[in-house]
PDB file of N, CA and C in Angstrom:
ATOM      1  N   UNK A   1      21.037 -42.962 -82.254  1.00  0.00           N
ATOM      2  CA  UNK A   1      21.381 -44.283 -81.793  1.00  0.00           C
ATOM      3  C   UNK A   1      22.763 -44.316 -81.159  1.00  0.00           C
ATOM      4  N   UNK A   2      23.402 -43.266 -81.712  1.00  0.00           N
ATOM      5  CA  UNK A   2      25.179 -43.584 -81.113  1.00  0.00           C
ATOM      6  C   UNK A   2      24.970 -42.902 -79.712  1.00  0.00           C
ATOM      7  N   UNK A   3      24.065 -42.068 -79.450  1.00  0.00           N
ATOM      8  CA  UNK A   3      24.251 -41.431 -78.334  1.00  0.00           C
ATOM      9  C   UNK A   3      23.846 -42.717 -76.731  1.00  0.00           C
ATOM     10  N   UNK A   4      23.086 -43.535 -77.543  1.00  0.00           N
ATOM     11  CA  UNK A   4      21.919 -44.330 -76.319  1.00  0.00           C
ATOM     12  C   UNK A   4      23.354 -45.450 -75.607  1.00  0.00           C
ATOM     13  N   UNK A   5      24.299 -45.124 -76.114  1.00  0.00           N
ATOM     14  CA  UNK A   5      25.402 -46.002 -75.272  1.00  0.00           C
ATOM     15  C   UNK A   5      26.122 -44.843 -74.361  1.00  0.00           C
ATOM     16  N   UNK A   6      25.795 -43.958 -74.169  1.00  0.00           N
ATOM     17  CA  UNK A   6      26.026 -43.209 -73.070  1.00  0.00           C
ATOM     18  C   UNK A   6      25.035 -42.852 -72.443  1.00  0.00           C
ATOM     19  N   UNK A   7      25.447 -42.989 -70.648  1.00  0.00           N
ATOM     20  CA  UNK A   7      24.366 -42.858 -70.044  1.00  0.00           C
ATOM     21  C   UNK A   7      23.773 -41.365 -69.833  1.00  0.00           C
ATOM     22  N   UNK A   8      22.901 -40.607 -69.468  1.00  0.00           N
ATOM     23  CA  UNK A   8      22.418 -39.467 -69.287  1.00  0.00           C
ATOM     24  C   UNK A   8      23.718 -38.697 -68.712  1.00  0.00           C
ATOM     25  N   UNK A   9      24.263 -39.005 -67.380  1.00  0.00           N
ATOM     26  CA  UNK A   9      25.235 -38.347 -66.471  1.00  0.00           C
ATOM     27  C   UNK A   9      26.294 -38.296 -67.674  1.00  0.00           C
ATOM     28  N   UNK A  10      26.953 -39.427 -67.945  1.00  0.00           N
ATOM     29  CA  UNK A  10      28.017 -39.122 -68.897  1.00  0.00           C
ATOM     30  C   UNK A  10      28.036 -38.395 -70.066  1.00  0.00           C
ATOM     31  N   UNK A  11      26.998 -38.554 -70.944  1.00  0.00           N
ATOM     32  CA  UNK A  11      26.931 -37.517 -71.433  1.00  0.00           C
ATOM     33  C   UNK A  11      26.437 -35.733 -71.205  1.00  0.00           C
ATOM     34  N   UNK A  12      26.133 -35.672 -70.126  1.00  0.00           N
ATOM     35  CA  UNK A  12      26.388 -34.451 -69.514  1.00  0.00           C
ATOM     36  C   UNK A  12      27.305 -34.018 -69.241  1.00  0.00           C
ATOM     37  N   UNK A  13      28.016 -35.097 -68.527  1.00  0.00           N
ATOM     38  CA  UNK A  13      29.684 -34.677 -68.239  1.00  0.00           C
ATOM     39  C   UNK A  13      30.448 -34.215 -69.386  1.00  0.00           C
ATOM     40  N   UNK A  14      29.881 -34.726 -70.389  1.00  0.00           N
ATOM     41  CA  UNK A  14      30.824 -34.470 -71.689  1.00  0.00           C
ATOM     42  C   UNK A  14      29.974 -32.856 -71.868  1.00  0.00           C
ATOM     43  N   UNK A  15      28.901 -32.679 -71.891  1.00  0.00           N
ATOM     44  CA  UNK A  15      28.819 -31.338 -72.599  1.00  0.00           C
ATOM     45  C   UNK A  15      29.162 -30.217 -71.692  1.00  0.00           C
ATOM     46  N   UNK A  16      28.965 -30.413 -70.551  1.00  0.00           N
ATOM     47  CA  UNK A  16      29.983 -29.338 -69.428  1.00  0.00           C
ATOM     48  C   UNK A  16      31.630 -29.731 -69.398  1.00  0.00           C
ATOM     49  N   UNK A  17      32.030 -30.830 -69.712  1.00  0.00           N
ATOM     50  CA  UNK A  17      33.501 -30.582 -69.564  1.00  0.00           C
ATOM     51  C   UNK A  17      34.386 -30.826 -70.896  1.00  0.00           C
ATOM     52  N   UNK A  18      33.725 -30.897 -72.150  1.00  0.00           N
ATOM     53  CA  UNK A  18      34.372 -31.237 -73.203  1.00  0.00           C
ATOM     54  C   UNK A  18      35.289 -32.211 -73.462  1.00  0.00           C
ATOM     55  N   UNK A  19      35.560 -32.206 -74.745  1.00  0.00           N
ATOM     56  CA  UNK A  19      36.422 -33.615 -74.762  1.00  0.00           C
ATOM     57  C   UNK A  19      37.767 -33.062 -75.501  1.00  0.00           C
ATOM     58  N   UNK A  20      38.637 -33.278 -74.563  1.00  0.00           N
ATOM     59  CA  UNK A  20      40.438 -33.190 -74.862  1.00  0.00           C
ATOM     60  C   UNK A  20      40.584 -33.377 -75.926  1.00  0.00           C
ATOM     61  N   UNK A  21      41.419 -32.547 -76.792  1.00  0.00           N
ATOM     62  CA  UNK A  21      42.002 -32.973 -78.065  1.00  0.00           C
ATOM     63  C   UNK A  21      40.778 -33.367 -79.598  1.00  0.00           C
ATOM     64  N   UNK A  22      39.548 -33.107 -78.861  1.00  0.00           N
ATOM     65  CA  UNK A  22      38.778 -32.508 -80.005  1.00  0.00           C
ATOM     66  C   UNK A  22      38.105 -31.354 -80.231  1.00  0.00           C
ATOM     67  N   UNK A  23      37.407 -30.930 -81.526  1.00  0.00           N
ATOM     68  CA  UNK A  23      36.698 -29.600 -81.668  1.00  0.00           C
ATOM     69  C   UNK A  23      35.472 -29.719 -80.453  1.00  0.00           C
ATOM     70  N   UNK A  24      35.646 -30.795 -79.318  1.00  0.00           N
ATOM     71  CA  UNK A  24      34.131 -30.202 -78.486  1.00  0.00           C
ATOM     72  C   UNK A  24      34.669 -29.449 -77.394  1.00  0.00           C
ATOM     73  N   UNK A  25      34.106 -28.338 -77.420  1.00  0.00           N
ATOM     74  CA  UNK A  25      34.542 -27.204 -76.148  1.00  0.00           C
ATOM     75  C   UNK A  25      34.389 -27.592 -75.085  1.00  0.00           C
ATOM     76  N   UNK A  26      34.153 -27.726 -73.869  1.00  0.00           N
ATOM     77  CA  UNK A  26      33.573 -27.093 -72.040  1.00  0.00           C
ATOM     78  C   UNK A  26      32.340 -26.360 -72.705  1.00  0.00           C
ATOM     79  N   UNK A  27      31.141 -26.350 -72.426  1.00  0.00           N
ATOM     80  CA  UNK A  27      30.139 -25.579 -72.145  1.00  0.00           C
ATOM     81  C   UNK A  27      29.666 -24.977 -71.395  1.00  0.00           C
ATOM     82  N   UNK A  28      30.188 -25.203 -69.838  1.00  0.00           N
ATOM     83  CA  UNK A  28      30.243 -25.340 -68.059  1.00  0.00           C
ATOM     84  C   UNK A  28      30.068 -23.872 -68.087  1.00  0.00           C
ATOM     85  N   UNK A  29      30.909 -22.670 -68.937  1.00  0.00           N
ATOM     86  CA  UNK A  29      30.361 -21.548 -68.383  1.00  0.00           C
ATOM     87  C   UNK A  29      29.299 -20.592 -69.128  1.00  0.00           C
ATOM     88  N   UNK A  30      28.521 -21.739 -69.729  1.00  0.00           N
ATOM     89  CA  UNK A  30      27.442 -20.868 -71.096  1.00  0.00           C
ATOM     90  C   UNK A  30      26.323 -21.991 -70.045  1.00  0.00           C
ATOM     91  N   UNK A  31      26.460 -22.975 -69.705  1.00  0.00           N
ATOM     92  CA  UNK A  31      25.276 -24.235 -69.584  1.00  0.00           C
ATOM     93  C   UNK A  31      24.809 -24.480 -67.966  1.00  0.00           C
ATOM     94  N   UNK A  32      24.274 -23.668 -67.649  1.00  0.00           N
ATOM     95  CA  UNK A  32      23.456 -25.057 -66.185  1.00  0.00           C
ATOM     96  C   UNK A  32      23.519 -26.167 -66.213  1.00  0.00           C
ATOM     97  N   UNK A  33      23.621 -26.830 -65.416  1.00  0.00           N
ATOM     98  CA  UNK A  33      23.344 -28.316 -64.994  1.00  0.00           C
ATOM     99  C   UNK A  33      22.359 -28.730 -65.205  1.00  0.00           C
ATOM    100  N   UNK A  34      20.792 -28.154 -65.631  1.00  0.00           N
ATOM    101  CA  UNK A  34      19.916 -28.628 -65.632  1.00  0.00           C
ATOM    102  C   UNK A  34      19.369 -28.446 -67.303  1.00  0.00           C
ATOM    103  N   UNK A  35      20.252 -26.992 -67.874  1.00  0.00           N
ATOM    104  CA  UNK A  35      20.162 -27.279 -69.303  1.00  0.00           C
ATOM    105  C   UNK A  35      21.486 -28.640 -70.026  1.00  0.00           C
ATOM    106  N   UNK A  36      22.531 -28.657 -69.410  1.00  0.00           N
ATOM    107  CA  UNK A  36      23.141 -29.715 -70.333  1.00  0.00           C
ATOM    108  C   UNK A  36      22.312 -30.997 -69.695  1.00  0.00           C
ATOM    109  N   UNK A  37      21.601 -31.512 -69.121  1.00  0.00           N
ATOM    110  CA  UNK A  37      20.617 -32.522 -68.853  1.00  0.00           C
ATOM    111  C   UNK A  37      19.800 -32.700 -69.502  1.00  0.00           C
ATOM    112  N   UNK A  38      19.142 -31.622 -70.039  1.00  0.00           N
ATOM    113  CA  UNK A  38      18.058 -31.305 -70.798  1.00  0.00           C
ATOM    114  C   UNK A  38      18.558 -31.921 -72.110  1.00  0.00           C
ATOM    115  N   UNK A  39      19.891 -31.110 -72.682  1.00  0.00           N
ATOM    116  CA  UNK A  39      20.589 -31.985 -74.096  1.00  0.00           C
ATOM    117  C   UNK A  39      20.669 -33.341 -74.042  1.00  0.00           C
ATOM    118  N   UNK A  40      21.421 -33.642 -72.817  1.00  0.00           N
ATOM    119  CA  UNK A  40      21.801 -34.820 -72.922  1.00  0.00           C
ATOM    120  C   UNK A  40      20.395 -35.799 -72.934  1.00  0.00           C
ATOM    121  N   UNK A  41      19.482 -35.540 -72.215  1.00  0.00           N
ATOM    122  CA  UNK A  41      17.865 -36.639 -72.487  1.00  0.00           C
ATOM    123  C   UNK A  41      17.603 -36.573 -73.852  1.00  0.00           C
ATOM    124  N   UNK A  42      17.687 -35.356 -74.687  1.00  0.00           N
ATOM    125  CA  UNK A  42      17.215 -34.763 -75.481  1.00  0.00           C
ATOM    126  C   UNK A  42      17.936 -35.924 -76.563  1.00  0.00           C
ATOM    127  N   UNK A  43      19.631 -35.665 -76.676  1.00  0.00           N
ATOM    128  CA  UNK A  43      20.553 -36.478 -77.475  1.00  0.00           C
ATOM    129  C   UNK A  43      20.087 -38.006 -77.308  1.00  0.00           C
ATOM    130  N   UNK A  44      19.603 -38.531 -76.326  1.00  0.00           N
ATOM    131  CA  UNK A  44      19.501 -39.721 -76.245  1.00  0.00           C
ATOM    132  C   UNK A  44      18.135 -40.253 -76.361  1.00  0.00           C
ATOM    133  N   UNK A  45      16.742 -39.246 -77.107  1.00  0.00           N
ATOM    134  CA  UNK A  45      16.455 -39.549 -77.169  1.00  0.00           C
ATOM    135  C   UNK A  45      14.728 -39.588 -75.825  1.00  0.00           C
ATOM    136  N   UNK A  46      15.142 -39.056 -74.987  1.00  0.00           N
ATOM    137  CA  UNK A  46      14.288 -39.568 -73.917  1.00  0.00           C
ATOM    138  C   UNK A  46      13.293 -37.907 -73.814  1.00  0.00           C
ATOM    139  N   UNK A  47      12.485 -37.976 -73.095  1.00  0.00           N
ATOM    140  CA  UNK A  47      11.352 -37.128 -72.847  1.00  0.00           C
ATOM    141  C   UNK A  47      12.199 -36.410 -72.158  1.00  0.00           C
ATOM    142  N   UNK A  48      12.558 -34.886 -72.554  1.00  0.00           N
ATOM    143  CA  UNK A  48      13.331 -33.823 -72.245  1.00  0.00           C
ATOM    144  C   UNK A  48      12.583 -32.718 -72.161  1.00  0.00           C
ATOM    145  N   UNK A  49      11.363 -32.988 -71.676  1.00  0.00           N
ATOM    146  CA  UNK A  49      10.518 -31.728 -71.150  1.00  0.00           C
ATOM    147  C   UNK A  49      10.723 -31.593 -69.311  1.00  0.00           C
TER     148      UNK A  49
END
């Protein structure tokens, strides 16, 4: 539920570019664009096939 207030893009943005000043890394050079998409539908919930 906490995730569905971020939209798909933004939370992508967050798993390729991490978040400053916490334990979440950059993923950008382990993740495609089309796998952190995949999380992020996935986190929020939506049909991530």
């Amino acid at each position: 539920e906490r995730m569905i207030r971020f939209s798909t893009d933004d939370l992508k943005a967050l798993i390729l570019d991490g978040i400053p000043g916490t334990p979440m890394p950059p993923w950008r050079p382990l993740l495609s664009d089309a796998e952190a998409e995949w999380i992020a539908r996935y986190l929020r919930g939506e049909d991530a096939s």
